[in-house]
C-alpha atoms as a PDB file:
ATOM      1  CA  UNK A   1      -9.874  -0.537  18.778  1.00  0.00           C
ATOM      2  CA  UNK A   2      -9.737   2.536  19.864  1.00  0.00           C
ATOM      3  CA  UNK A   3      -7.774   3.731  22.879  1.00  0.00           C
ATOM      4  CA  UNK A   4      -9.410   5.915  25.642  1.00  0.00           C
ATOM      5  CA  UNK A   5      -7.643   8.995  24.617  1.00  0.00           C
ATOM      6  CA  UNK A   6      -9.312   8.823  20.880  1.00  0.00           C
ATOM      7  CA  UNK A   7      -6.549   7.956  19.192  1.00  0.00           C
ATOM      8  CA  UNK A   8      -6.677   4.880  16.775  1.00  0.00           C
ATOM      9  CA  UNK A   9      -3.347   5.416  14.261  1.00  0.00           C
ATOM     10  CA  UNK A  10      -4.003   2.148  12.716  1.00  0.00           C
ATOM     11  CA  UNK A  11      -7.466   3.308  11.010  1.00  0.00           C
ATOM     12  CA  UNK A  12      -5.201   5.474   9.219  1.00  0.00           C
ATOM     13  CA  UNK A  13      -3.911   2.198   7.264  1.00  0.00           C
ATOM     14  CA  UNK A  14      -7.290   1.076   6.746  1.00  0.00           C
ATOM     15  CA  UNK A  15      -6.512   1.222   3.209  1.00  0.00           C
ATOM     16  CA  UNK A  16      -3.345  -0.353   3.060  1.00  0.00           C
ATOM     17  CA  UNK A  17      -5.686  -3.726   4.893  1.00  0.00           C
ATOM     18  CA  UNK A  18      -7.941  -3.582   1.845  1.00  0.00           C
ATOM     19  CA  UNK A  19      -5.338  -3.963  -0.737  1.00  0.00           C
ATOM     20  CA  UNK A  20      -3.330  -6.217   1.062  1.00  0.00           C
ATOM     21  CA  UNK A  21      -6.541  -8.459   1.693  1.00  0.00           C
ATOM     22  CA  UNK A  22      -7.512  -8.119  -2.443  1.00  0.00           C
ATOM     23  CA  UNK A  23      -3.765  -8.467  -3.229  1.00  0.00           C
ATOM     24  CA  UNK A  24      -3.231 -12.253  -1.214  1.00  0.00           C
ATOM     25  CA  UNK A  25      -0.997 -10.966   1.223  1.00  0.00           C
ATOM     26  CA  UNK A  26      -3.312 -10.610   4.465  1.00  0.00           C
ATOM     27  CA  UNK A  27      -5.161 -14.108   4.820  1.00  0.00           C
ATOM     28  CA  UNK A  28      -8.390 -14.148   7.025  1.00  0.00           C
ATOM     29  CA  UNK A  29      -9.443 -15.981   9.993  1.00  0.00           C
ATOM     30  CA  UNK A  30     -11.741 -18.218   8.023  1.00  0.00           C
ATOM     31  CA  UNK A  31     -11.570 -20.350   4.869  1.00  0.00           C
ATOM     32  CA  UNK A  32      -7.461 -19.789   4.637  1.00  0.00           C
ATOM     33  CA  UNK A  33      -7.259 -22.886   2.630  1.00  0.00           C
ATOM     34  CA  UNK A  34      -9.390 -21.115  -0.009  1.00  0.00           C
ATOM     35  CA  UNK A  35      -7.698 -17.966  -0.177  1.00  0.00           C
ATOM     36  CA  UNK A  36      -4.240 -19.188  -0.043  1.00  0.00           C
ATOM     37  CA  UNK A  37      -5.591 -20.856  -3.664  1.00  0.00           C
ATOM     38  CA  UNK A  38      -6.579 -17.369  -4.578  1.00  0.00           C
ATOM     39  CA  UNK A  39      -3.450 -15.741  -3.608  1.00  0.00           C
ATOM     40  CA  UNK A  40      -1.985 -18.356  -5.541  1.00  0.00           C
ATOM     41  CA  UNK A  41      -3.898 -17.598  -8.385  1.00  0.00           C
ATOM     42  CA  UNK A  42      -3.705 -13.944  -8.370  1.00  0.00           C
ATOM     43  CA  UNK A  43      -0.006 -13.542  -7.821  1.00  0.00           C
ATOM     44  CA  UNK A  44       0.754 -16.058 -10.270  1.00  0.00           C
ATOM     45  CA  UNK A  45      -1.459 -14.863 -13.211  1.00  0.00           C
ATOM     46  CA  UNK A  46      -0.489 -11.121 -12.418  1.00  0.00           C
ATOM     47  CA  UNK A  47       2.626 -10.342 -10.226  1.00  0.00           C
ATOM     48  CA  UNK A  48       4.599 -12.752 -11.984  1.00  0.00           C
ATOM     49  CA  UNK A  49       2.366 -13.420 -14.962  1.00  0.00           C
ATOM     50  CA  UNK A  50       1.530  -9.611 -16.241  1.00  0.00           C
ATOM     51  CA  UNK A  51       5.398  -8.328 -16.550  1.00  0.00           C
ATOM     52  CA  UNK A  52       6.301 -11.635 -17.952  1.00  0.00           C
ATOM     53  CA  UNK A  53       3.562 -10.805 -20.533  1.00  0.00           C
ATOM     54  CA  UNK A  54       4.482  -7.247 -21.195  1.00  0.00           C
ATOM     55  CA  UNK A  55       7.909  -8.533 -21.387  1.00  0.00           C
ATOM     56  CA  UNK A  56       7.365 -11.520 -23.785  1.00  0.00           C
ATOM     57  CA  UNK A  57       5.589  -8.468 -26.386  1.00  0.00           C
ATOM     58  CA  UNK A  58       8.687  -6.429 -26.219  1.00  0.00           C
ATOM     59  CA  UNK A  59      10.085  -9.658 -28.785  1.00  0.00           C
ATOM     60  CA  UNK A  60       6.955  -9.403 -31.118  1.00  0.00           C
ATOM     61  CA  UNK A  61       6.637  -5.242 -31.410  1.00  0.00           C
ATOM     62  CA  UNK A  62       7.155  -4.045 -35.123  1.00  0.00           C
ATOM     63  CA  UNK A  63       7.493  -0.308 -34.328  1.00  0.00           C
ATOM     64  CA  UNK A  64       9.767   2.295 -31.720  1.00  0.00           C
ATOM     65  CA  UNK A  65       6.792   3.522 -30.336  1.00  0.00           C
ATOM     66  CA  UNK A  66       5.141   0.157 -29.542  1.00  0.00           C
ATOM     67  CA  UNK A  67       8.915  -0.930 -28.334  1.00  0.00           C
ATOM     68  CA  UNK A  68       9.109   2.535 -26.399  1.00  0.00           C
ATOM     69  CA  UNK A  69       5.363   2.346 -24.662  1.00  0.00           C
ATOM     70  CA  UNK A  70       5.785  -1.712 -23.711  1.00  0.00           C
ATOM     71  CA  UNK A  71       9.627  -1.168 -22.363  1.00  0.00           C
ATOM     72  CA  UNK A  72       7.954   2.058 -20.227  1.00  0.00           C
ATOM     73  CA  UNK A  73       5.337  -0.562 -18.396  1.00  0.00           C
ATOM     74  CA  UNK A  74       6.920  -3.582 -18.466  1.00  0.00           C
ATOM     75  CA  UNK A  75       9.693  -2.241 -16.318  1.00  0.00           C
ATOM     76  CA  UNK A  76       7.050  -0.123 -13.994  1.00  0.00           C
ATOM     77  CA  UNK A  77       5.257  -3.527 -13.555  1.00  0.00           C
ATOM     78  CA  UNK A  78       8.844  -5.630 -12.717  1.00  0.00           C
ATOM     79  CA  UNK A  79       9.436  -3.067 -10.481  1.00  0.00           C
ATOM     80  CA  UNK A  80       6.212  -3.180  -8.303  1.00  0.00           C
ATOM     81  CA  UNK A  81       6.294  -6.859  -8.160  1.00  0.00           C
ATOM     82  CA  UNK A  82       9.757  -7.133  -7.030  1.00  0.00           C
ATOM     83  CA  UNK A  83       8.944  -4.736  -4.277  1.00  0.00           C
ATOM     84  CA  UNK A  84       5.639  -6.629  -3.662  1.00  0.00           C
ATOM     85  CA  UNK A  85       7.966  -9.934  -3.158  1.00  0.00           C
ATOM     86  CA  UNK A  86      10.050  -7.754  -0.653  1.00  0.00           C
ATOM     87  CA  UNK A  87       7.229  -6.683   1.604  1.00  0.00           C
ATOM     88  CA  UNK A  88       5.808 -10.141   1.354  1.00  0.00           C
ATOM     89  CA  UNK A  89       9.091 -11.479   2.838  1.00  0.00           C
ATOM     90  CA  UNK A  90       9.214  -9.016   5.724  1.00  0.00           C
ATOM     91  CA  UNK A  91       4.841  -9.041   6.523  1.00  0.00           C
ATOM     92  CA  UNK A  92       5.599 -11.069   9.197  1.00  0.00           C
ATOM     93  CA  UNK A  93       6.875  -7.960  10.999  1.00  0.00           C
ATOM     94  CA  UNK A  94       3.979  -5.916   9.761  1.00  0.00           C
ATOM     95  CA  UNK A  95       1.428  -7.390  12.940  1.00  0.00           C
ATOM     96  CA  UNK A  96       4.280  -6.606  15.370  1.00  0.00           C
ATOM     97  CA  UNK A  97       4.679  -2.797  13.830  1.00  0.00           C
ATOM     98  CA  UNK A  98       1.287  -2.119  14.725  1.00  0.00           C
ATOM     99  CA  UNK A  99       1.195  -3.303  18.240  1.00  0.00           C
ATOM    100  CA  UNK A 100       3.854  -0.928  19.225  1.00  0.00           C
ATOM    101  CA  UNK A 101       1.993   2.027  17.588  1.00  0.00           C
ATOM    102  CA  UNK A 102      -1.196   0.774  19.370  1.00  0.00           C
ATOM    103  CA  UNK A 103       1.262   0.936  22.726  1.00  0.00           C
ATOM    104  CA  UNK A 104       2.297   4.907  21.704  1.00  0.00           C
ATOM    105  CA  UNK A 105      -1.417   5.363  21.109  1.00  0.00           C
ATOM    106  CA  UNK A 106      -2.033   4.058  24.867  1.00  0.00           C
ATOM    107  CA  UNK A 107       0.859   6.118  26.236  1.00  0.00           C
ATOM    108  CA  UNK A 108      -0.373   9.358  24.755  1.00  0.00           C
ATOM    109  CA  UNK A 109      -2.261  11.785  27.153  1.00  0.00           C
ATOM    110  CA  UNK A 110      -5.306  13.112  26.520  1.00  0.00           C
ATOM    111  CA  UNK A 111      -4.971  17.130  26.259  1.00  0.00           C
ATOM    112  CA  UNK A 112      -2.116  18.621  23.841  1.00  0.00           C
ATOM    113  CA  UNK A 113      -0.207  15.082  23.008  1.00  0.00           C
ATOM    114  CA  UNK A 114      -3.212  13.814  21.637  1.00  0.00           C
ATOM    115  CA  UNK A 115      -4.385  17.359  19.503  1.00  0.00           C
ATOM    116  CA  UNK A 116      -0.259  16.510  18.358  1.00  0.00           C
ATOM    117  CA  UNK A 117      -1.147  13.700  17.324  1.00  0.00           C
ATOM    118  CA  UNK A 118      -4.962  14.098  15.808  1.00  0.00           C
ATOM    119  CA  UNK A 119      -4.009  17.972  14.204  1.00  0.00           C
ATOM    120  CA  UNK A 120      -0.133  17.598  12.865  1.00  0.00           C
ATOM    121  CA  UNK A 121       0.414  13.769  12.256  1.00  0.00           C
ATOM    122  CA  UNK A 122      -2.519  12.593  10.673  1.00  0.00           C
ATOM    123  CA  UNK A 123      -3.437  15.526   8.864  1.00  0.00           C
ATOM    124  CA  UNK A 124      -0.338  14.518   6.432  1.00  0.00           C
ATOM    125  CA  UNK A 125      -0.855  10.730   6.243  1.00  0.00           C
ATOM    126  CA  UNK A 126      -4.223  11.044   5.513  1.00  0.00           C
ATOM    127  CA  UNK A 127      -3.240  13.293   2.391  1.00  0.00           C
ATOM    128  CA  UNK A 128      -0.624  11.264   0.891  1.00  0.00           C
ATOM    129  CA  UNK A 129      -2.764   8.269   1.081  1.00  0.00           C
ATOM    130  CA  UNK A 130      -5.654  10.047  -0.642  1.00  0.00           C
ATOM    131  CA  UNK A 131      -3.153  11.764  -3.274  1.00  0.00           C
ATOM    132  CA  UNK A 132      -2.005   8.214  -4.537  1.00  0.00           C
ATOM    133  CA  UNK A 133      -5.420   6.969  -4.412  1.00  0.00           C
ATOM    134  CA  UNK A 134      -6.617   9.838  -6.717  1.00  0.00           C
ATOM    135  CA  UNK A 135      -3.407   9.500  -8.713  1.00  0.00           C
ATOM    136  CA  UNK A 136      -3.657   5.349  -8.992  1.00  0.00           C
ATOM    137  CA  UNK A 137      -7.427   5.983  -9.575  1.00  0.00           C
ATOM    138  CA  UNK A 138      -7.302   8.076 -12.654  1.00  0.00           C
ATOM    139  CA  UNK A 139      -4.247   5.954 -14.368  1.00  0.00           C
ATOM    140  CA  UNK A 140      -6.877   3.175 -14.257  1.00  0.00           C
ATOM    141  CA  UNK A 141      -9.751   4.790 -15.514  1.00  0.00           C
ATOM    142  CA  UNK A 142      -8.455   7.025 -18.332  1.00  0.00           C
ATOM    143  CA  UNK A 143      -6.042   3.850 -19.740  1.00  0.00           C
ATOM    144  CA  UNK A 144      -9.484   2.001 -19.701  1.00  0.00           C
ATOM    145  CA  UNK A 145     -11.725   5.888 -21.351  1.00  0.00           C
ATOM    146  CA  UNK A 146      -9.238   6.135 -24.413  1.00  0.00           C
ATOM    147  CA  UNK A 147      -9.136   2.670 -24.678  1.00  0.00           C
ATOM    148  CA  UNK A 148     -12.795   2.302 -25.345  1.00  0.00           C
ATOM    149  CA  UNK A 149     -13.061   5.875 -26.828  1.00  0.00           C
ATOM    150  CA  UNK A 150     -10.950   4.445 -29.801  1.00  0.00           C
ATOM    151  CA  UNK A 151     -12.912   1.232 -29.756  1.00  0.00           C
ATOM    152  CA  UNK A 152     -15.950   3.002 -30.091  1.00  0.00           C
ATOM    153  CA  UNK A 153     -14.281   5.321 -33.189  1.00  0.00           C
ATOM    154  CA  UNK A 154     -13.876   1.462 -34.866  1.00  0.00           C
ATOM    155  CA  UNK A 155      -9.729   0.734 -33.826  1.00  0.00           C
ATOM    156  CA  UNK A 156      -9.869  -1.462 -30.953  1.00  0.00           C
ATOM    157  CA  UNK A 157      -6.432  -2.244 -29.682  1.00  0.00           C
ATOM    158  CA  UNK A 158      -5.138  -3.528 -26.187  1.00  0.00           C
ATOM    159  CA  UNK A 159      -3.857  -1.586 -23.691  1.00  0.00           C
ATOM    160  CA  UNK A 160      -0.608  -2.572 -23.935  1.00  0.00           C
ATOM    161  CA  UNK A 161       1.576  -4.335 -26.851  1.00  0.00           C
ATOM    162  CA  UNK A 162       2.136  -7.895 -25.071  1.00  0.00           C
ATOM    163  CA  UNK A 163       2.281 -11.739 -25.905  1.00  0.00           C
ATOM    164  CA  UNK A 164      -1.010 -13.941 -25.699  1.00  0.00           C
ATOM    165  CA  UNK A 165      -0.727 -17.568 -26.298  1.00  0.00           C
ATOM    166  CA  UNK A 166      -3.648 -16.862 -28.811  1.00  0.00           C
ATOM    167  CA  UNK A 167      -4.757 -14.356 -31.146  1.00  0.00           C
ATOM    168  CA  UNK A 168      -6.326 -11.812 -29.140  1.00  0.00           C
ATOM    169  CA  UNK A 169      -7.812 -10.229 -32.368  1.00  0.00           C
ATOM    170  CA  UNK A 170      -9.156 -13.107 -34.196  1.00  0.00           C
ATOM    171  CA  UNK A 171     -12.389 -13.306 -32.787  1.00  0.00           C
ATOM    172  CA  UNK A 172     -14.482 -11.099 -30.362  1.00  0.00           C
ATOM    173  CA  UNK A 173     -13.844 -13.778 -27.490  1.00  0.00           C
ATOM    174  CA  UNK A 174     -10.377 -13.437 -27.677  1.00  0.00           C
ATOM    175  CA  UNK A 175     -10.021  -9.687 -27.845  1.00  0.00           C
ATOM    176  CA  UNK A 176     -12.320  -9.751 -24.694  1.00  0.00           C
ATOM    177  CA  UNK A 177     -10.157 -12.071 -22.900  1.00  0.00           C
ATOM    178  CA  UNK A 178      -7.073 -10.376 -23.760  1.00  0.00           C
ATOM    179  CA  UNK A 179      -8.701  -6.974 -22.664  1.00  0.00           C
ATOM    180  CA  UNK A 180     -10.236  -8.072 -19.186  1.00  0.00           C
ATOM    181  CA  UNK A 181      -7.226  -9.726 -18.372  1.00  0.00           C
ATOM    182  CA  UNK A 182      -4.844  -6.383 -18.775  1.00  0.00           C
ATOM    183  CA  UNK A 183      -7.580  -4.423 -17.363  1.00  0.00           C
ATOM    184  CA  UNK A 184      -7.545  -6.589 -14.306  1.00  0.00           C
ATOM    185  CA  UNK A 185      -3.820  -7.114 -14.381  1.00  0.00           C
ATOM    186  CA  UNK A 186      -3.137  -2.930 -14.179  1.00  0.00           C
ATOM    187  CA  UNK A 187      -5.649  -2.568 -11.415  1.00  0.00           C
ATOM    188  CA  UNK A 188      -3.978  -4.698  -9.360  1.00  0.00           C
ATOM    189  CA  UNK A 189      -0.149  -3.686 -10.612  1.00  0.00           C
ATOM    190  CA  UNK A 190      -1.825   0.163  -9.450  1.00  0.00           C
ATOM    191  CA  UNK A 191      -3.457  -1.656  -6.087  1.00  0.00           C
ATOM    192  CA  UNK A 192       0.605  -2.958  -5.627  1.00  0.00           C
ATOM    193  CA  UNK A 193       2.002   0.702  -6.426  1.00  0.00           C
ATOM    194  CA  UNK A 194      -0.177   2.092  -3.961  1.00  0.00           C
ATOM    195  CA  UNK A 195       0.563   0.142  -1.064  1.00  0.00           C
ATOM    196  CA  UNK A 196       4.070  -0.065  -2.188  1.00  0.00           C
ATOM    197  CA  UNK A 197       4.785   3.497  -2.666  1.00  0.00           C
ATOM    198  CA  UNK A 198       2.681   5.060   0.786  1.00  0.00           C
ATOM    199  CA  UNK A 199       3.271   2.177   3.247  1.00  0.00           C
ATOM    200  CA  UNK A 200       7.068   3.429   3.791  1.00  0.00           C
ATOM    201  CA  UNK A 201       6.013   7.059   3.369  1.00  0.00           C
ATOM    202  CA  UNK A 202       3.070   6.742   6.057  1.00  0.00           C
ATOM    203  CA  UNK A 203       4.786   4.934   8.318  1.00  0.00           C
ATOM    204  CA  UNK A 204       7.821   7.412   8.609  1.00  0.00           C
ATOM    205  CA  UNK A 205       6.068  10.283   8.907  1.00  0.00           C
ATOM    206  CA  UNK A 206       4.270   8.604  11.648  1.00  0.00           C
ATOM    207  CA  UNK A 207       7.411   7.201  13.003  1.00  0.00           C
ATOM    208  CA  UNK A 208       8.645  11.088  13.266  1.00  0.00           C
ATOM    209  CA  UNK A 209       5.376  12.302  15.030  1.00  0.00           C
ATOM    210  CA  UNK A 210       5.863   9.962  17.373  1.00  0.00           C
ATOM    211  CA  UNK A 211       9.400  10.979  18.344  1.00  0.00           C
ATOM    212  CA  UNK A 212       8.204  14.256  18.724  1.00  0.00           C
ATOM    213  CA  UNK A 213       5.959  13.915  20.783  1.00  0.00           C
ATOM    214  CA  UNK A 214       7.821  11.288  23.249  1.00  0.00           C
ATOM    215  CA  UNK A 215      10.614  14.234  23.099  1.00  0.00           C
ATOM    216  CA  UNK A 216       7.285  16.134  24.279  1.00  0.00           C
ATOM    217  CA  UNK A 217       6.687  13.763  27.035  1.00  0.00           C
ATOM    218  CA  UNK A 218      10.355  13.547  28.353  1.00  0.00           C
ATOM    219  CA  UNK A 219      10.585  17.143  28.651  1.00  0.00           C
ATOM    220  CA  UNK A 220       7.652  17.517  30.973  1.00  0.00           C
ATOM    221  CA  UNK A 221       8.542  14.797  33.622  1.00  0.00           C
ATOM    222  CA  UNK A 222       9.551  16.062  36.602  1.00  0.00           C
ATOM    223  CA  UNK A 223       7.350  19.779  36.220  1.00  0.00           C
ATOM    224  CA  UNK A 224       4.001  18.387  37.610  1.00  0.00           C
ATOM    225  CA  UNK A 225       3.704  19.552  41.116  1.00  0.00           C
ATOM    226  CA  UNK A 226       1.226  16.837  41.745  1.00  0.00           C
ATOM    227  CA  UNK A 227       3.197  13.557  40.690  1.00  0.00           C
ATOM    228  CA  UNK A 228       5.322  11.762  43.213  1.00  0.00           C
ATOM    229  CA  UNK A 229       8.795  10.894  42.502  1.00  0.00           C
ATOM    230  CA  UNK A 230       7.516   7.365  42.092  1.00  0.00           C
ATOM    231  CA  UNK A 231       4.752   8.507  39.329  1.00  0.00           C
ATOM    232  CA  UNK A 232       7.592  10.296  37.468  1.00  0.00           C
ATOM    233  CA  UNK A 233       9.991   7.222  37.785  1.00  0.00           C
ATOM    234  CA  UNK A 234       7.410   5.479  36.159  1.00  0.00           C
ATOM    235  CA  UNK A 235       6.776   7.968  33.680  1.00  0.00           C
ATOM    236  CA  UNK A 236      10.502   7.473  32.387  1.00  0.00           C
ATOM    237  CA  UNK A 237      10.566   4.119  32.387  1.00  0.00           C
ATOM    238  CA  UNK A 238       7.342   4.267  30.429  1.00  0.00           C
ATOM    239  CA  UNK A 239       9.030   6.632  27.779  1.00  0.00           C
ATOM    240  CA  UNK A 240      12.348   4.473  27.808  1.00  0.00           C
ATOM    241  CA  UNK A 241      10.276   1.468  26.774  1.00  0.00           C
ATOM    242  CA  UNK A 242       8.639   3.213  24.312  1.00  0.00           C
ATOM    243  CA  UNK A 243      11.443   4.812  22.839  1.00  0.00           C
ATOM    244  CA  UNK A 244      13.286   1.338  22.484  1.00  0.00           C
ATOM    245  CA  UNK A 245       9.828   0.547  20.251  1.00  0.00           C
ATOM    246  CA  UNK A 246      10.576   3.292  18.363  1.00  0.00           C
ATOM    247  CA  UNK A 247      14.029   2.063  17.735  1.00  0.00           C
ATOM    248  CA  UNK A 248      12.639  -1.313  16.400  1.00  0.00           C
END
């Protein structure tokens, strides 16, 4: 919702909501039951199932370079889903995060706080998100281009060198299986990176635009001619409280 002053910070995570609602981390209102099974699903076959894969090929490789290429993702997709179990542990505090920059938003005066706020902190956020999403983006797609490129040219491989309970190349069923499932698997392990590796970034350089600008509002109490000594008393409580949210 946003706050008389224009400001709505938490649109700039709008993102970040997406991918945590396709990922299973952010349950909805309705039909939780159902998408607790899909979390289930989805974190099983791929956060834990997809490195475990990858991992499982490493044994079965017959060359450096296919030993080189699956040790390269299978420790990039570890990685991501050991920091995806991290941020699952602490989402609890993610609800509680926002409501204090919601309270900043509310505390910021129109005027020159909120051009701050609207011209040098989200100016940055909103480019680091978009960078990763262009970056993420274009992994995806060309893995999945030369992949078919090569099909097309008659040498249709997987992605990646990994174990399948079955023969992925034995029959056109199986190869398709195999493939959609990596395909899928990678889009998410990129969805994971991408929340993963901007969340923290975002949020910090957020965090820092707001202690500027409650420096900003400090330094002013106490010049406007037309407050009472009551209205600025209540001004600096106002920024005290804040700044303890700030410290949280």
């Amino acid at each position: 919702m946003r706050t008389e002053n224009g400001l709505k910070t938490k649109s700039l995570f709008t993102t970040h909501f997406i991918c945590w609602r396709i990922l299973g981390l952010m349950p909805p209102q309705k039909y939780r039951p159902l998408y607790w099974m899909y979390s289930l699903i989805v974190n099983f076959m791929v956060t834990i199932g997809y490195p475990l894969h990858l991992l499982l090929g490493l044994f079965t490789s017959t060359t450096l370079y296919e030993v080189i290429q699956n040790l390269a993702i299978t420790l990039t997709c570890a990685v991501c889903s050991m920091k995806t179990f991290a941020i699952w542990r602490k989402f609890k505090d993610i609800d509680r995060m926002f409501d204090i920059v919601k309270r900043q938003d509310e505390h910021t005066r129109p005027g020159q706080q909120t051009e701050y706020m609207l011209k040098k902190v989200y100016p940055p956020i909103k480019n680091l998100i978009y960078f990763f999403y262009i970056i993420c983006t274009m992994v995806g797609l060309s893995a999945e281009v030369s992949l078919l490129v090569n099909g097309l040219r008659g040498n249709w491989l997987l992605m990646y060198h990994a174990y399948f309970p079955f023969d992925p190349f034995a029959t056109s069923t199986n190869y398709a299986i195999a493939h959609i499932y990596q395909f899928v698997g990678l889009t998410y392990t990129i969805l994971q990176n991408l929340v993963n590796d901007t969340f923290a970034g975002a949020h910090l350089s957020l965090l820092g635009g707001q202690v500027h600008l409650l420096g900003i509002r400090v330094s002013n109490i106490g010049y406007d001619s037309e407050k009472t000594v009551i209205a600025n008393n209540k001004e600096l409580l106002e920024c005290i409280h804040d700044h303890l949210d700030l410290l949280e």
